[in-house]
Structure formats: structure tokens, C-alpha cells
Protein backbone atom coordinates (compact mmCIF):
# COMPACT_ATOMS: atom_id res chain seq x y z
CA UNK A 1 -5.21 83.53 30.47
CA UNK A 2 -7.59 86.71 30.38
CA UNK A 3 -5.36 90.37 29.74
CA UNK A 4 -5.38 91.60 32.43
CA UNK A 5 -7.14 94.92 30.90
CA UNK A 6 -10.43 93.33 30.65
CA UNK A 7 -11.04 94.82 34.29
CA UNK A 8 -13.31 97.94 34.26
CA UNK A 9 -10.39 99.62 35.28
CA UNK A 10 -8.02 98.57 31.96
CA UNK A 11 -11.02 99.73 29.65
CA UNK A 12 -11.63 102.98 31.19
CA UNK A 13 -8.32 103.42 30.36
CA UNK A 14 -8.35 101.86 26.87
CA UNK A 15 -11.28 104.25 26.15
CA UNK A 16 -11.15 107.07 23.44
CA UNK A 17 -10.86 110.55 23.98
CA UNK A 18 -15.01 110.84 23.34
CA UNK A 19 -15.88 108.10 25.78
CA UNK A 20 -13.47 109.53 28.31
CA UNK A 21 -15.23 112.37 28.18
CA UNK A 22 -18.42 111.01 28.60
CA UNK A 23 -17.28 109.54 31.62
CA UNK A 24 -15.99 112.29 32.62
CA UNK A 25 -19.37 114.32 32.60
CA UNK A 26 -21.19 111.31 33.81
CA UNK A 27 -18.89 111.20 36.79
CA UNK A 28 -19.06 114.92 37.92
CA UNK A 29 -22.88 114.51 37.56
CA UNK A 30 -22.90 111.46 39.51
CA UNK A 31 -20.99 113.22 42.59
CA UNK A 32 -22.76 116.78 42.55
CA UNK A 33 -25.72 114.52 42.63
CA UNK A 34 -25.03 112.93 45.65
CA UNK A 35 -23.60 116.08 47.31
CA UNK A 36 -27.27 117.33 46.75
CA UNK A 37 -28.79 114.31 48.29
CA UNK A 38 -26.54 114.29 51.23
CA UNK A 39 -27.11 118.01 52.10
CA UNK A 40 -31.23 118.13 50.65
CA UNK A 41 -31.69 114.89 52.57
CA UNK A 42 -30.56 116.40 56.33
CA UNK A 43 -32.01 120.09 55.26
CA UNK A 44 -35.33 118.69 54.62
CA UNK A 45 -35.15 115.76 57.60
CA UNK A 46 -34.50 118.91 60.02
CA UNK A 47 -37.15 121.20 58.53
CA UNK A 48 -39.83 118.36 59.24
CA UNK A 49 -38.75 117.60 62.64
CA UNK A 50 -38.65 121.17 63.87
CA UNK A 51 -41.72 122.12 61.97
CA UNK A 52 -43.93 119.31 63.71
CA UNK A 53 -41.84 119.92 67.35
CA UNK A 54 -42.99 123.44 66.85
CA UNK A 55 -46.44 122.48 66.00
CA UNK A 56 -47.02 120.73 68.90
CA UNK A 57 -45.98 123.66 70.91
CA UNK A 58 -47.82 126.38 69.24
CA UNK A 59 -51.15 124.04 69.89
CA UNK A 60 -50.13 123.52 73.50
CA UNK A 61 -49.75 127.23 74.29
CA UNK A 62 -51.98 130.38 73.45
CA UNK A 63 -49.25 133.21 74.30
CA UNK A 64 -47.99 134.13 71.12
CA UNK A 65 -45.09 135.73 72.71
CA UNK A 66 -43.62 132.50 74.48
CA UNK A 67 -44.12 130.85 70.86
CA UNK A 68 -42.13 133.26 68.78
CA UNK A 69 -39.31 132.67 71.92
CA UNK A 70 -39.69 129.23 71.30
CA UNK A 71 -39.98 129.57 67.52
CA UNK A 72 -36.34 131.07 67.70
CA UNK A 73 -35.19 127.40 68.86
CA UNK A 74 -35.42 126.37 65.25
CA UNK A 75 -33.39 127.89 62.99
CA UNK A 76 -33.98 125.29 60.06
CA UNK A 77 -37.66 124.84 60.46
CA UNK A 78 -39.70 125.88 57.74
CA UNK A 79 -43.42 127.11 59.96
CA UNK A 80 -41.32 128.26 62.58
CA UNK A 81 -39.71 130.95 60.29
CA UNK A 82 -43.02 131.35 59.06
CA UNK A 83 -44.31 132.39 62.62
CA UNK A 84 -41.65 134.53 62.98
CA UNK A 85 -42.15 136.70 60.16
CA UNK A 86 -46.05 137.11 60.96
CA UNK A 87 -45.08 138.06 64.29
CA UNK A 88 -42.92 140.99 63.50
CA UNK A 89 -45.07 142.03 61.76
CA UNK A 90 -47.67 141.87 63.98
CA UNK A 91 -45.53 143.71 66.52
CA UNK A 92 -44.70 146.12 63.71
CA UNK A 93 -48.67 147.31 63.97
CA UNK A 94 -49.74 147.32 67.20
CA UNK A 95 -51.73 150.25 67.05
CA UNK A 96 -53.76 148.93 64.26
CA UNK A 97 -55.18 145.65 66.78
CA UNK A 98 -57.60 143.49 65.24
CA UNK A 99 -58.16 145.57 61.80
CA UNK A 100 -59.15 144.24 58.83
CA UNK A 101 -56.05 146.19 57.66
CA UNK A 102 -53.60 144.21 60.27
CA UNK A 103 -54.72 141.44 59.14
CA UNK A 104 -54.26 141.63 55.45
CA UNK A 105 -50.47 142.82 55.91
CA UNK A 106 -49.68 139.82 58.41
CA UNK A 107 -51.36 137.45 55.98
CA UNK A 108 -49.11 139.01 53.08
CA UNK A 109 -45.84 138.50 55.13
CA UNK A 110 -46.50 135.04 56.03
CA UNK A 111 -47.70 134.25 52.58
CA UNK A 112 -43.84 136.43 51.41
CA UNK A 113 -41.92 134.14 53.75
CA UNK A 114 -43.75 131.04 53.10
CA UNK A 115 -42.60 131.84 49.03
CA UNK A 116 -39.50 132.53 49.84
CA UNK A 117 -39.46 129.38 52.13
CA UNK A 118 -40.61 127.06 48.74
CA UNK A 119 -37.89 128.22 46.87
CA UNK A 120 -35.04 127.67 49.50
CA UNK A 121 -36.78 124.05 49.79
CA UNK A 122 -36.85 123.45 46.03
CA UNK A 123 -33.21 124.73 45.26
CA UNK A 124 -30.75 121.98 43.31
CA UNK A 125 -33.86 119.66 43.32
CA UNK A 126 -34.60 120.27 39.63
CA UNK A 127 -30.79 119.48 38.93
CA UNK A 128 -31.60 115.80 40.43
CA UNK A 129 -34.29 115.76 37.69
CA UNK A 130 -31.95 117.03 35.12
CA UNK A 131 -29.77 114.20 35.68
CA UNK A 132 -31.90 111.44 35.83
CA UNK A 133 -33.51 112.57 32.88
CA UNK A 134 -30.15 113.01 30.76
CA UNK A 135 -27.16 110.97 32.02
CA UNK A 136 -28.76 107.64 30.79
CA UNK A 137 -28.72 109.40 27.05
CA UNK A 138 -25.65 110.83 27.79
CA UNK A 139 -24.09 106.97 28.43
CA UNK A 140 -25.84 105.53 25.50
CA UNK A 141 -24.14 108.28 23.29
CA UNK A 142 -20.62 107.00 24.67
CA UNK A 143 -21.97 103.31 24.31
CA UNK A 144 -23.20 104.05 20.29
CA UNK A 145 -19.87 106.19 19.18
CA UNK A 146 -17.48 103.54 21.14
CA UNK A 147 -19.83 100.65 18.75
CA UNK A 148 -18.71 103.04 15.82
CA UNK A 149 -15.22 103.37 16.80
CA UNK A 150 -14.77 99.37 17.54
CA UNK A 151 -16.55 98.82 14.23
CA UNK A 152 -14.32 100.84 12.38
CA UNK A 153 -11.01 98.93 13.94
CA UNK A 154 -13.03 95.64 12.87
CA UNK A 155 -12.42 97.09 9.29
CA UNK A 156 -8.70 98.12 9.72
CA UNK A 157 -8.10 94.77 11.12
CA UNK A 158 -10.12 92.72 9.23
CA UNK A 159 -10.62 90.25 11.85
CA UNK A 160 -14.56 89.89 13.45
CA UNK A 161 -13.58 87.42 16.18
CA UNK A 162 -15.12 87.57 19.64
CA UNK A 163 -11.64 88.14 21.28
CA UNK A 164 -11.25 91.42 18.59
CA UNK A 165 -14.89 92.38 19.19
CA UNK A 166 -15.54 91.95 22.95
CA UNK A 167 -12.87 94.60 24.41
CA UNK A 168 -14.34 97.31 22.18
CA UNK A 169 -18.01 96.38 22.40
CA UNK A 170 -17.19 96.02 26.52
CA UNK A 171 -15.62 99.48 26.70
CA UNK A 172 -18.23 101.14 24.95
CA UNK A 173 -21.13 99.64 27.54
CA UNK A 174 -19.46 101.16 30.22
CA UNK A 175 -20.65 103.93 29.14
CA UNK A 176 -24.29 103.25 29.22
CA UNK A 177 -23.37 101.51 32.68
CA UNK A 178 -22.54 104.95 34.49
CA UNK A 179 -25.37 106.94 32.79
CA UNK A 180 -27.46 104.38 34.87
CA UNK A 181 -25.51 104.60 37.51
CA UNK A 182 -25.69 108.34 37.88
CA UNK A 183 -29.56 108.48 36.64
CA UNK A 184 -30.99 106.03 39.47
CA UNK A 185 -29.82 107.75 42.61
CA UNK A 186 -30.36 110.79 40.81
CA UNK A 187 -34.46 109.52 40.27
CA UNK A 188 -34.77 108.51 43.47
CA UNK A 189 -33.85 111.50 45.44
CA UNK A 190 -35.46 113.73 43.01
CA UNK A 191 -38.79 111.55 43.69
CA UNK A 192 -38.19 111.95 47.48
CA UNK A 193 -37.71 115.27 48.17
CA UNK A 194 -40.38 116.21 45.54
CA UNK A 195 -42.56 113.90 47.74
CA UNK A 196 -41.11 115.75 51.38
CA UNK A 197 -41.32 118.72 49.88
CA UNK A 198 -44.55 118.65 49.09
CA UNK A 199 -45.56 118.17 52.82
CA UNK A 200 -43.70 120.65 54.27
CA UNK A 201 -46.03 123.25 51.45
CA UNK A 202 -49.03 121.33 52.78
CA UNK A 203 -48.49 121.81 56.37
CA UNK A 204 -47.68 125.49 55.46
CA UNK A 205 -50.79 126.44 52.91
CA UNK A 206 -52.87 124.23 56.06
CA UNK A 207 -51.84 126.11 58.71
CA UNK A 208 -50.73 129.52 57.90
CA UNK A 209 -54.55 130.58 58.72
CA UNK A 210 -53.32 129.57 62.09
CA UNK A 211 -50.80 131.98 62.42
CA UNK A 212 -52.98 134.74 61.47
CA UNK A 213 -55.91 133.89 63.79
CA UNK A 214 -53.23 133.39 67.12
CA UNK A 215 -51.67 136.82 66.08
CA UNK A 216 -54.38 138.47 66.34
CA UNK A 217 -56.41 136.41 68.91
CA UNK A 218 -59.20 135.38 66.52
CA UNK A 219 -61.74 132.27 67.32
């Protein structure tokens, strides 16, 4: 009959105080993680689906004033607040019309809110990063000092028999176990969002120009 503290469970809590603690990190990384993915996942899914809904507006009508009513529909969108910063500006210099001058300041507040628009989409991405680059290292330094610690009982006991050596060796690879299983997701989201993220800046830097040129009724 196996002991019944072979099970993941029983060597978790066999563990040392050093590969508890490893665990310990491991796990808090592995949820934070995930509460980034959950909440980057629907922020950036709702920024893309207003951002082309609004699109498709702003090309379908040439009143700028029913688009900034309709822009204010979208509260997550990323060109929509866009839009809405140009425009009050715009509204903010009416006297100056079509000038060069108008222009330039328009330009600089989209170009303000479009920075300040890459930042809010980039925040806790780099953490993702930071995890998958770290947590498998992280488990492999539990995995090597529980190897040290089993090896050392192997010399207080004197015995090197698989049933001596397997509980310890076992208990230590856990460790390497959840620094994989907190790097993956961790990889995978990063390599997502990076990948949305980068869209959503394209569609801005592509169409910002846009903005300008309906503002001030350009060609």
C-alpha cells in the first residue's frame, strides 16, 4: 500500500519552510496573473469593438458634431476618446478656423490623449512578462534546495533506496511544476495583449490624421 502522503497534497505539506515559501510566491504570482488576464482580456476585447463600431460611424457620417455625440456611447474605446479630446479642442478655438495654428494644437491633443491612451493599455502587461520570465527560475530554485535538503536526510539516514529517495526528490519537483504552471499562462497573455495592443496603436497612429482633417473639414 502507497502512504497516503504521496498525493500532491501530503508533499506540499511535507515541504520545508524554503519550498513552502516558494510556493507560496509562485502561487500569489500565479493568481495576480490571472486577475490581469481576466480584467486586460475584457478591457482590451471592449476597446477593439467600440473602436471599430465607432469607425464605421465616423466614415458613414461627415458632421463632426453627431460623431463626438456618438463618440460619447463608448466609454472604453480607445479612438473614440481620442475623437473626443480633438474635438474639445477644436471647439476650444473656434475663432482660429482652419489655421495652421488650430491645427497644430488639435494634432498635439490627440497625439496627448493617444499617449496617455498607450499607457492605460499597457498597464500590468509588463508584470505578465515579469512572471513568465521568473517563476520558472523561481520553481527550479525550490526544486534544487529541496534536492539539497533530501540529499542531506540521505546522509542522516544512511539509506539511498527509492522508497527514501522518491518522497523528497517528488516534493522538491513540485516546485519546478508551479513555476511552469504560473509562467505559461503568464507567456501567453503577455504575448496576446502585446499582439492586441499593438493594433489598437496602429489603428490610432493610422487614423489620427483623420481626426484632424474632419475637425477641421480638410480634403
Amino acid at each position: 500500500m502507497f502512504d497516503s502522503k504521496i498525493g500532491v497534497f501530503g508533499l506540499i505539506s511535507d515541504a520545508g519552510p524554503v519550498v513552502l515559501f516558494v510556493l507560496s510566491v509562485l502561487l500569489s504570482f500565479s493568481i495576480v496573473s490571472w486577475a490581469i488576464i481576466a480584467f486586460k482580456f475584457s478591457y482590451l476585447r471592449k476597446s477593439l469593438k467600440e473602436s471599430r463600431v465607432f469607425l464605421d460611424f465616423f466614415f458613414d457620417v461627415y458632421n463632426v458634431e453627431k460623431v463626438f455625440t456618438e463618440s460619447e456611447k463608448y466609454k472604453h474605446g480607445s479612438l473614440p476618446k481620442i475623437f473626443r479630446s480633438g474635438y474639445i479642442e477644436y471647439k476650444a478655438l473656434d475663432d482660429m478656423g482652419n489655421s495652421r495654428q488650430a491645427k497644430a494644437r488639435i494634432a498635439r491633443a490627440i497625439k496627448r490623449e493617444a499617449n496617455n491612451e498607450n499607457k492605460n493599455l499597457s498597464t500590468l502587461v509588463p508584470f505578465l512578462a515579469t512572471v513568465g520570465n521568473t517563476a520558472p527560475f523561481i520553481g527550479l530554485f525550490g526544486t534544487v534546495w529541496g534536492i539539497m535538503t533530501s540529499f542531506h536526510n540521505i546522509s542522516l539516514t544512511q539509506s539511498a533506496s527509492l522508497a527514501a529517495v522518491a518522497p523528497g526528490i517528488s516534493e522538491a519537483l513540485i516546485a519546478t511544476a508551479a513555476g511552469l504552471a504560473a509562467a505559461i499562462p503568464a507567456v501567453i497573455g503577455y504575448n496576446y495583449f502585446t499582439q492586441q495592443i499593438s493594433t489598437i496603436e496602429r489603428d490610432i497612429e493610422e487614423f489620427s490624421p483623420e481626426f484632424v482633417a474632419a475637425l477641421l473639414n480638410e480634403p
